[in-house]
Protein backbone atom coordinates (compact mmCIF):
# COMPACT_ATOMS: atom_id res chain seq x y z
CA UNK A 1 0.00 0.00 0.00
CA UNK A 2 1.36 3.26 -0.75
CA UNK A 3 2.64 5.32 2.40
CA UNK A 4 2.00 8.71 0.25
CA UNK A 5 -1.32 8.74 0.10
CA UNK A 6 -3.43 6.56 2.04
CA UNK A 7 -6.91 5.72 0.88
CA UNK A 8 -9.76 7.09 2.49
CA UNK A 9 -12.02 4.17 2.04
CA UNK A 10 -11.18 0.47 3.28
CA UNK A 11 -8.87 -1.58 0.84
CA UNK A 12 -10.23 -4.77 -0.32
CA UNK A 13 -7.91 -7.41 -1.91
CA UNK A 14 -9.56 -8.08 -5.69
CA UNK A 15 -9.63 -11.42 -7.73
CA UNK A 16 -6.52 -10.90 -9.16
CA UNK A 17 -3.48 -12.47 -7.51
CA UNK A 18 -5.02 -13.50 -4.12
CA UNK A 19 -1.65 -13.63 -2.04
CA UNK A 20 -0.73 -9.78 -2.87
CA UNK A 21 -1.92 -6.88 -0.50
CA UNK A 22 -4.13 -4.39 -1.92
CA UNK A 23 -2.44 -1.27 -3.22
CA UNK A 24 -4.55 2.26 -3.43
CA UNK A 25 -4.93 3.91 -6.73
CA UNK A 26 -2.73 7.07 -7.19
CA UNK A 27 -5.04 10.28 -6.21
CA UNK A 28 -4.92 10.88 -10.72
CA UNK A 29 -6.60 7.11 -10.80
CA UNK A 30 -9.13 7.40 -7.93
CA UNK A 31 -12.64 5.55 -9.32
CA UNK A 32 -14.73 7.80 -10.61
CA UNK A 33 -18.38 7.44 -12.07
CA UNK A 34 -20.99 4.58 -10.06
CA UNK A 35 -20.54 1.21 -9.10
CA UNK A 36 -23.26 -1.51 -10.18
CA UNK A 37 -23.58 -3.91 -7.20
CA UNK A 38 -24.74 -7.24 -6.46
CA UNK A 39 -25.62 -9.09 -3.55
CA UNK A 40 -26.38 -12.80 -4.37
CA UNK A 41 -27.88 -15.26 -1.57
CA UNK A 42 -30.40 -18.65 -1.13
CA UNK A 43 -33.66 -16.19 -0.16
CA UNK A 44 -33.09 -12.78 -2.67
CA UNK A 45 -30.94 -11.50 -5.51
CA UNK A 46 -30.61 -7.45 -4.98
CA UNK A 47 -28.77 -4.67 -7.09
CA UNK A 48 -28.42 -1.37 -6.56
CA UNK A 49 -26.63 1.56 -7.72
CA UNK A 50 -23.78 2.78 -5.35
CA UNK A 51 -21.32 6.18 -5.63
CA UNK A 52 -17.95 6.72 -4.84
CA UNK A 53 -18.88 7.57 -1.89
CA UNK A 54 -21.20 4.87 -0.45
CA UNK A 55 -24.49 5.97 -1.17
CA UNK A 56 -27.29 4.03 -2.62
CA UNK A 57 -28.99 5.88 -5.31
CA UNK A 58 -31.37 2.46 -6.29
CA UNK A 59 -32.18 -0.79 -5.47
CA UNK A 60 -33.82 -3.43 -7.27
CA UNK A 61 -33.99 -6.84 -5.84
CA UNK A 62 -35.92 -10.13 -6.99
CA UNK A 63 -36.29 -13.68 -4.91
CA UNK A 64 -33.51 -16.39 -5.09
CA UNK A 65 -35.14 -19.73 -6.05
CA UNK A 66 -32.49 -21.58 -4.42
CA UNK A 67 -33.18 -24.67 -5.87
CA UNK A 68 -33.63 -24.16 -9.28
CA UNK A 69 -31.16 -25.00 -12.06
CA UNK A 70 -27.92 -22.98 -12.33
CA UNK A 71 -29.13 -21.17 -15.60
CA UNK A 72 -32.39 -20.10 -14.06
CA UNK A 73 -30.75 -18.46 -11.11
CA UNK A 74 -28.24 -16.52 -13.44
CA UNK A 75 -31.77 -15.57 -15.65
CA UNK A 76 -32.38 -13.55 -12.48
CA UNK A 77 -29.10 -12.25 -12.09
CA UNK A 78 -29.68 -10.99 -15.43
CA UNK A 79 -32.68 -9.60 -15.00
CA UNK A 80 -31.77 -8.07 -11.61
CA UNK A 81 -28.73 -5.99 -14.45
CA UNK A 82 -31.01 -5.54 -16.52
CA UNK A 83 -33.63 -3.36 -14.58
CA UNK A 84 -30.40 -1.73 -13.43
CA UNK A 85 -29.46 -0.54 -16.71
CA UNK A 86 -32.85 0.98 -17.09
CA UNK A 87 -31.89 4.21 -14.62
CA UNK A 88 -30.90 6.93 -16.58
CA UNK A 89 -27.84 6.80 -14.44
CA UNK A 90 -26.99 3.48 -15.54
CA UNK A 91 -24.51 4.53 -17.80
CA UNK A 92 -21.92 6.21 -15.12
CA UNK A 93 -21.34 2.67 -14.04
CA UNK A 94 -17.54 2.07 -14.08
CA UNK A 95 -17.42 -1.49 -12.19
CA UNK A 96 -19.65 -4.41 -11.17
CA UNK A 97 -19.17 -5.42 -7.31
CA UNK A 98 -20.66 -8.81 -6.46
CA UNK A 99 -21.03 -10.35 -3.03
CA UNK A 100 -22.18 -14.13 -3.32
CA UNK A 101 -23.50 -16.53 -0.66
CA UNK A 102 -20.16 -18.82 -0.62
CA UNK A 103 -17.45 -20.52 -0.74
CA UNK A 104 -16.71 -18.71 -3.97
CA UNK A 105 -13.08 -18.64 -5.53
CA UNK A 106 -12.01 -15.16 -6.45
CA UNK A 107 -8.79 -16.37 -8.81
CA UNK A 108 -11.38 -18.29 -11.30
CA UNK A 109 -14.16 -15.72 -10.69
CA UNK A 110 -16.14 -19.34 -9.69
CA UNK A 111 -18.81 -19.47 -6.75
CA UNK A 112 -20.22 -23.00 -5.06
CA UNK A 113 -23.10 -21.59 -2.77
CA UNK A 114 -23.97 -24.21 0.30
CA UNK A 115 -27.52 -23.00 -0.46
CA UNK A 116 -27.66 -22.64 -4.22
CA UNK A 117 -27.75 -26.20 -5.50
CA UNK A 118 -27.64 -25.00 -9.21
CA UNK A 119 -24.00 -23.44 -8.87
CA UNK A 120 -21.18 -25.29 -8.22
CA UNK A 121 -17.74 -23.83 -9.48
CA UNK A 122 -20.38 -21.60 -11.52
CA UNK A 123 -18.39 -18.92 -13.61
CA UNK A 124 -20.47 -16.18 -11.73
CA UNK A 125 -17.72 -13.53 -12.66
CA UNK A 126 -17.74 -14.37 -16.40
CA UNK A 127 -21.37 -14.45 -16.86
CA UNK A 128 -21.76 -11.04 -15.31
CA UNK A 129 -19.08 -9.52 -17.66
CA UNK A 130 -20.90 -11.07 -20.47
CA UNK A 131 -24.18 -9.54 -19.58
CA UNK A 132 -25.43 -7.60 -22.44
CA UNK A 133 -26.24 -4.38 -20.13
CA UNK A 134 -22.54 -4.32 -18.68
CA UNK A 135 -21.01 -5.22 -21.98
CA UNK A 136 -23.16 -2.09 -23.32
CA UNK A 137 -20.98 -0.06 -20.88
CA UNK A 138 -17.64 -0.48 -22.12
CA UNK A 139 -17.65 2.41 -24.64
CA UNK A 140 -18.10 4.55 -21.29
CA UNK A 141 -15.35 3.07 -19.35
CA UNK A 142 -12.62 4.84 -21.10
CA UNK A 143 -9.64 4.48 -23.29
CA UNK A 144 -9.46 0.92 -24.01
CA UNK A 145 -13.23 -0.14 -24.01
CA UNK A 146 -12.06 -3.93 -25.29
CA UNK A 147 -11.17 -4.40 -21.66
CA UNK A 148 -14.68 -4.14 -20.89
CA UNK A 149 -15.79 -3.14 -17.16
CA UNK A 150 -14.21 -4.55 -14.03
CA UNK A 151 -16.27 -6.91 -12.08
CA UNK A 152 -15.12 -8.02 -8.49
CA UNK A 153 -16.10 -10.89 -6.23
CA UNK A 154 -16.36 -11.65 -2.96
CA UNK A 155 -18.15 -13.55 -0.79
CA UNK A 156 -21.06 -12.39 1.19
CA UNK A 157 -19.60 -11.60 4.42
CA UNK A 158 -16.53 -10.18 3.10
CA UNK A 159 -18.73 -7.99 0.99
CA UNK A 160 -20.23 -6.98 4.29
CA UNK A 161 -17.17 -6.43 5.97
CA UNK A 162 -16.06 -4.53 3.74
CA UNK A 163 -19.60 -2.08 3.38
CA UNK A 164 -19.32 -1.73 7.40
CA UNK A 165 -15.76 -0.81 7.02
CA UNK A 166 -15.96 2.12 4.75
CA UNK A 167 -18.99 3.82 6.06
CA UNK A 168 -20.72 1.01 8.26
CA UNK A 169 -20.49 0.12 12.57
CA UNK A 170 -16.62 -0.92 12.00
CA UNK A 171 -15.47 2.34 10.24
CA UNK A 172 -13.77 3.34 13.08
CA UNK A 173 -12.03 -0.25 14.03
CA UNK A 174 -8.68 -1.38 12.27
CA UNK A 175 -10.16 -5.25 13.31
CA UNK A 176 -13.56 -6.68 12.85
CA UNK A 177 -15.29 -9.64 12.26
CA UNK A 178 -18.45 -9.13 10.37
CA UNK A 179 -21.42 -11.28 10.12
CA UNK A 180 -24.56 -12.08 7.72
CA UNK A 181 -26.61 -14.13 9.50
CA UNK A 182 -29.25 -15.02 6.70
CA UNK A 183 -30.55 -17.84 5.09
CA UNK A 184 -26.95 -19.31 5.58
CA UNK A 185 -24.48 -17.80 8.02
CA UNK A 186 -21.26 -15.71 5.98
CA UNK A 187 -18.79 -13.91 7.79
CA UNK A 188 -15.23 -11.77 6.57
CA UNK A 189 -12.45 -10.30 8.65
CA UNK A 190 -11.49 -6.39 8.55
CA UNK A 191 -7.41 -7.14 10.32
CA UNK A 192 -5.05 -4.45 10.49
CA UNK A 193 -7.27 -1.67 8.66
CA UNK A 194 -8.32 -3.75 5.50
CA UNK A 195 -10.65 -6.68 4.72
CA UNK A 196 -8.47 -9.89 4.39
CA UNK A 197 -10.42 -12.09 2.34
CA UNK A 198 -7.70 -14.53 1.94
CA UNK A 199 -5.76 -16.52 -0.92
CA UNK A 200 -9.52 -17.98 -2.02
CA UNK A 201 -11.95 -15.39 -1.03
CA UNK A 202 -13.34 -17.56 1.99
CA UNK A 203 -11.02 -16.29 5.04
CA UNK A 204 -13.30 -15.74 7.92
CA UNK A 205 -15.99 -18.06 7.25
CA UNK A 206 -17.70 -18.84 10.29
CA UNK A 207 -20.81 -20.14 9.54
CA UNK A 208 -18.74 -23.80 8.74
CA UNK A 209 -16.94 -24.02 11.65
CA UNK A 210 -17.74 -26.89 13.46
CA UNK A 211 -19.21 -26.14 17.71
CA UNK A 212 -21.17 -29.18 18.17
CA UNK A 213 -18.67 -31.97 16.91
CA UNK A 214 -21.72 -34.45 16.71
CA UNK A 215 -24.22 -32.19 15.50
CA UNK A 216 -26.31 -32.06 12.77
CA UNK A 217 -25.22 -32.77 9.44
CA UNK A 218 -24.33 -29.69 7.10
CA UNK A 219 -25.04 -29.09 3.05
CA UNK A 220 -21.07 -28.72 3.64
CA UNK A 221 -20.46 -32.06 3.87
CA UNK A 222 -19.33 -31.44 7.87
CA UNK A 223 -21.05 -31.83 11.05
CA UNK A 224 -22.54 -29.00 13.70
CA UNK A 225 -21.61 -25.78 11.89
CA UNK A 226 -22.39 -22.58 13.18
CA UNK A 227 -24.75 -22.18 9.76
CA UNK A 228 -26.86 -25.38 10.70
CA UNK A 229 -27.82 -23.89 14.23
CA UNK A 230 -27.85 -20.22 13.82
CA UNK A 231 -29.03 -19.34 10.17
CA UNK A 232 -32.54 -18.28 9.78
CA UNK A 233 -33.46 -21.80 8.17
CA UNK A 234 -32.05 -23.56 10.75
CA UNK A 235 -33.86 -21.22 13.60
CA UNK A 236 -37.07 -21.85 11.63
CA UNK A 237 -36.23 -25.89 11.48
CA UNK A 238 -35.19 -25.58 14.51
CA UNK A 239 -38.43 -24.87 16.33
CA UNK A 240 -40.82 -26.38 13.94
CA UNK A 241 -39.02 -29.79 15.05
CA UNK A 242 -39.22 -28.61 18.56
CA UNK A 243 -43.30 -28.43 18.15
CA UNK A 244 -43.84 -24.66 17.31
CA UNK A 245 -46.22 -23.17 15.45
CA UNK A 246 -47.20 -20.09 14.42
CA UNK A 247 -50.57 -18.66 15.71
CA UNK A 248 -52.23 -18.38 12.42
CA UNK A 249 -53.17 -21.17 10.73
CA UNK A 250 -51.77 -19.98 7.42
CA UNK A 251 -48.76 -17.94 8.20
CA UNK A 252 -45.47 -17.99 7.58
CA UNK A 253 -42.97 -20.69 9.38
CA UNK A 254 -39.82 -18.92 8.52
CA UNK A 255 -37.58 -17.51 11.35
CA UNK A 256 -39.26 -13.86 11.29
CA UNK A 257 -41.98 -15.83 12.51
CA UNK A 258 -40.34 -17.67 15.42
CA UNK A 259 -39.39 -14.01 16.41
CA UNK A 260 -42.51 -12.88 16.53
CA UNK A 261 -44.01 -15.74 18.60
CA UNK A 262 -41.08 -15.00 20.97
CA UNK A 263 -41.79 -11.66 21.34
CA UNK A 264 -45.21 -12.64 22.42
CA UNK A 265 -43.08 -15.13 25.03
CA UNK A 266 -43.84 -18.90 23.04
CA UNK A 267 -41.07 -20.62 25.07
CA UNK A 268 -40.09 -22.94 21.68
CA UNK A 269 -39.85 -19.96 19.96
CA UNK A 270 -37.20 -18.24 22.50
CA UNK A 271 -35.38 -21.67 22.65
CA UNK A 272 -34.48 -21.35 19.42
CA UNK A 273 -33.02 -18.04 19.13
CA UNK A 274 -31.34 -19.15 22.32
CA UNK A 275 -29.56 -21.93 20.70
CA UNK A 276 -29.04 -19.92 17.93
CA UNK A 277 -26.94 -16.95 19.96
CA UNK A 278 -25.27 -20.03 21.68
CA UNK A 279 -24.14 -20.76 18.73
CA UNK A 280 -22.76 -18.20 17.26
CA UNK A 281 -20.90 -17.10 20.45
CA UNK A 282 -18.98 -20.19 20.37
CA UNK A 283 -17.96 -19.38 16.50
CA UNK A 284 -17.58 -15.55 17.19
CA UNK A 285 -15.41 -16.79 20.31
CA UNK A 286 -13.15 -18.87 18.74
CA UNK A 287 -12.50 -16.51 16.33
CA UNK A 288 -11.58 -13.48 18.32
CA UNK A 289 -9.16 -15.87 19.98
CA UNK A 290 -7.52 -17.09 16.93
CA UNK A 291 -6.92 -13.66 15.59
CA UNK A 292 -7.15 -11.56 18.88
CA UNK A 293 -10.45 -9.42 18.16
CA UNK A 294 -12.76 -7.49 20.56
CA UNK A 295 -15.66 -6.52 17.93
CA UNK A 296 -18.09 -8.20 16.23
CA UNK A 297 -20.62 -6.82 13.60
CA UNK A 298 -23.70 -8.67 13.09
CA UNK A 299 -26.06 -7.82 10.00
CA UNK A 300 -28.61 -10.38 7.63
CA UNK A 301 -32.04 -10.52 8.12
CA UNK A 302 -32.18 -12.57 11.12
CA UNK A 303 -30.28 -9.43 12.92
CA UNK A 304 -33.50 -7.80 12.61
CA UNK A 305 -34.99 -10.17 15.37
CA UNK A 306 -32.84 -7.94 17.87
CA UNK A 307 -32.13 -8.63 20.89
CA UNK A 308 -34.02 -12.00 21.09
CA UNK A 309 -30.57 -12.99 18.98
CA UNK A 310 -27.85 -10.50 20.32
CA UNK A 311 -29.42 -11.14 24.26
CA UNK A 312 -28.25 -14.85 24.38
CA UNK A 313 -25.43 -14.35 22.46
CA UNK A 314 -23.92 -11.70 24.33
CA UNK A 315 -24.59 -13.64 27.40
CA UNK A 316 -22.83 -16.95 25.86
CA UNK A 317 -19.64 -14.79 24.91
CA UNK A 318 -19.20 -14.41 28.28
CA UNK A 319 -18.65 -18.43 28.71
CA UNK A 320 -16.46 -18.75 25.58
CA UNK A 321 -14.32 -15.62 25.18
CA UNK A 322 -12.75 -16.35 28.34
CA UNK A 323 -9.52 -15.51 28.17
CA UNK A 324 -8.14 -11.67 28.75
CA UNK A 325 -6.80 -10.47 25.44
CA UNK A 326 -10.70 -11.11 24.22
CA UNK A 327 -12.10 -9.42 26.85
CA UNK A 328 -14.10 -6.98 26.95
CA UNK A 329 -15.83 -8.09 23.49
CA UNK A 330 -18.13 -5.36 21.73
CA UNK A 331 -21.14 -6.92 19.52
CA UNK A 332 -22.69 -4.38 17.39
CA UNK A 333 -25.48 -4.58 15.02
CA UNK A 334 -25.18 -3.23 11.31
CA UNK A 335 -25.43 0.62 10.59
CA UNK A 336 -26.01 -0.56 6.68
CA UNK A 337 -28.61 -3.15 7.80
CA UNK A 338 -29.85 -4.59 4.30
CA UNK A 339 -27.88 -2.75 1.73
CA UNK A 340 -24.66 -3.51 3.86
CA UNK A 341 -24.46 -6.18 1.14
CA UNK A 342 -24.81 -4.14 -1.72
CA UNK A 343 -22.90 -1.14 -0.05
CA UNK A 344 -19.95 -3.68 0.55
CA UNK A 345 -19.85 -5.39 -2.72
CA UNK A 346 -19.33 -1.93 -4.58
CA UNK A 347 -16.71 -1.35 -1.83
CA UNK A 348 -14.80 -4.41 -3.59
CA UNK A 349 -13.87 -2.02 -6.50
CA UNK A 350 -11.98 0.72 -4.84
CA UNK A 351 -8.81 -0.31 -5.52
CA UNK A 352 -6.53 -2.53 -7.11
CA UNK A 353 -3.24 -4.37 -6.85
């Protein structure tokens, strides 16, 4: 990174040669222009519009249906582009960020989403640059429109890490973990003032580390990950199993659900957002003590159940991060809440090696 003139904005390491560090652009290259982003998981594909300096100018967003063929769930990736392009603003777009439910590789520009049968080592990178509304935008990129517009990936949480780094609740911290507790559970690491997304684009991914060693089996192919006791699937699974149900006859069984009988005090209901925060604790804990952290960022749409998830898991993370160089640990909830996603993925395009 150059010592002359640091960036003002959080670097992010880009697909291109994984083990370098990322280097800012000279002040005469800083981005210019709008960054198309996209934020790709099992429940919702979402777009938006994002400038240089974090703000989301429009969103578009259609459901994920997760277990559809590959092809069908790139038709609404290309549909999700396509209602981008039609803002008249559409053609100040510069780069494509995308954050994807992983693992995902970031040297082939490949993705193999746990909950996204269809798309295994899926060219995700490729197929957006080949998108006949990007394509359309290389004559406006510049000198040498054959190039055609830069599209960066990242995986889900490090695309959140990196949106609550610039202008999100870890701005002001040099070390984070970050976490998208959704349909699955993502997470990505902000160490020593930049996102670390590691050789493959996976570093920091919680939701398939292992806390109950003869759990429940995973769509990972391991046993008692954080993802199949904390994500909003399993939370909803979960209690259904347990004998919940919801008070109306016809309403939802998803985990917003569960949250709302436990508001209302349905003791199945608080069980498992209990287990849930137990959970994650243990992951968050053995994080912070691998890589000596004291702040956690929780976002996804299971966040939104409050403190019926951050109560039990703030009380568990005072059972597992137990030793002193972890302690006091800070859990915060999202400033960016749903576009942190979105916010974080156009993040990936700020610089460059």
């Amino acid at each position: 990174m150059s010592t002359a003139e640091p960036p003002a904005e959080p670097p992010v390491q880009p697909t291109a040669q994984p083990t370098a560090q990322p280097t800012a652009p000279h002040p005469a290259q800083q981005p210019t222009g709008l960054i198309a982003a996209l934020d790709i998981g099992g429940t919702k594909i979402a777009g938006a519009l994002v400038d240089q300096h974090g703000t989301l100018l429009h969103r578009v967003q259609r459901p994920t249906f997760a277990h559809d063929p590959g092809e069908a769930v790139m038709l609404t990736v290309h549909r999700v582009l396509g209602e981008l392009a039609e803002h008249p603003r559409w053609s100040e777009v510069r780069a494509v960020g995308i954050g994807c439910a992983g693992p995902v590789d970031i040297t082939r520009g490949t993705v193999s989403p746990v909950n996204i049968a269809g798309w295994r080592d899926y060219p995700l990178v490729a197929r957006v640059a080949a998108d006949p509304a990007v394509l359309g935008l290389a004559k406006e990129a510049g000198p040498a429109p054959e190039q055609g517009v830069p599209v960066r990936l990242a995986g889900d949480g490090v695309a959140m890490a990196a949106g609550e780094h610039w202008c999100g609740a870890a701005r002001d911290s040099s070390d984070a973990l970050c976490l998208v507790v959704s349909t699955g559970v993502g997470a990505g690491l902000v160490l020593d003032g930049s996102v670390r997304p590691g050789p493959s684009g996976n570093a920091g991914h919680l939701g398939h580390l292992s806390v109950d060693l003869n759990g429940e089996a995973c769509p990972c192919g391991s046993r008692g990950c954080v993802e199949v006791l904390a994500s909003g699937t399993a939370i909803a699974r979960h209690a259904l199993r347990s004998g919940w149900r919801p008070a109306a006859r016809d309403a939802a069984t998803d985990a917003a659900a569960v949250a709302e009988s436990a508001r209302q005090g349905d003791p199945l209901a608080l069980a498992a957002y209990e287990r849930a925060g137990q959970a994650l604790a243990a992951g968050i804990a053995a994080t912070a003590t691998l890589l000596d952290l004291r702040l956690a960022v929780i976002g996804g749409g299971v966040a939104g159940a409050g403190d019926l998830l951050l109560a039990p898991l703030r009380r568990h993370l005072d059972t597992y991060a137990a030793l002193s160089f972890v302690r006091p640990f800070e859990v915060r909830l999202t400033e960016l809440g749903p576009n942190a996603g979105l916010i974080g993925a156009a993040a990936l395009t700020r610089v460059r090696v």
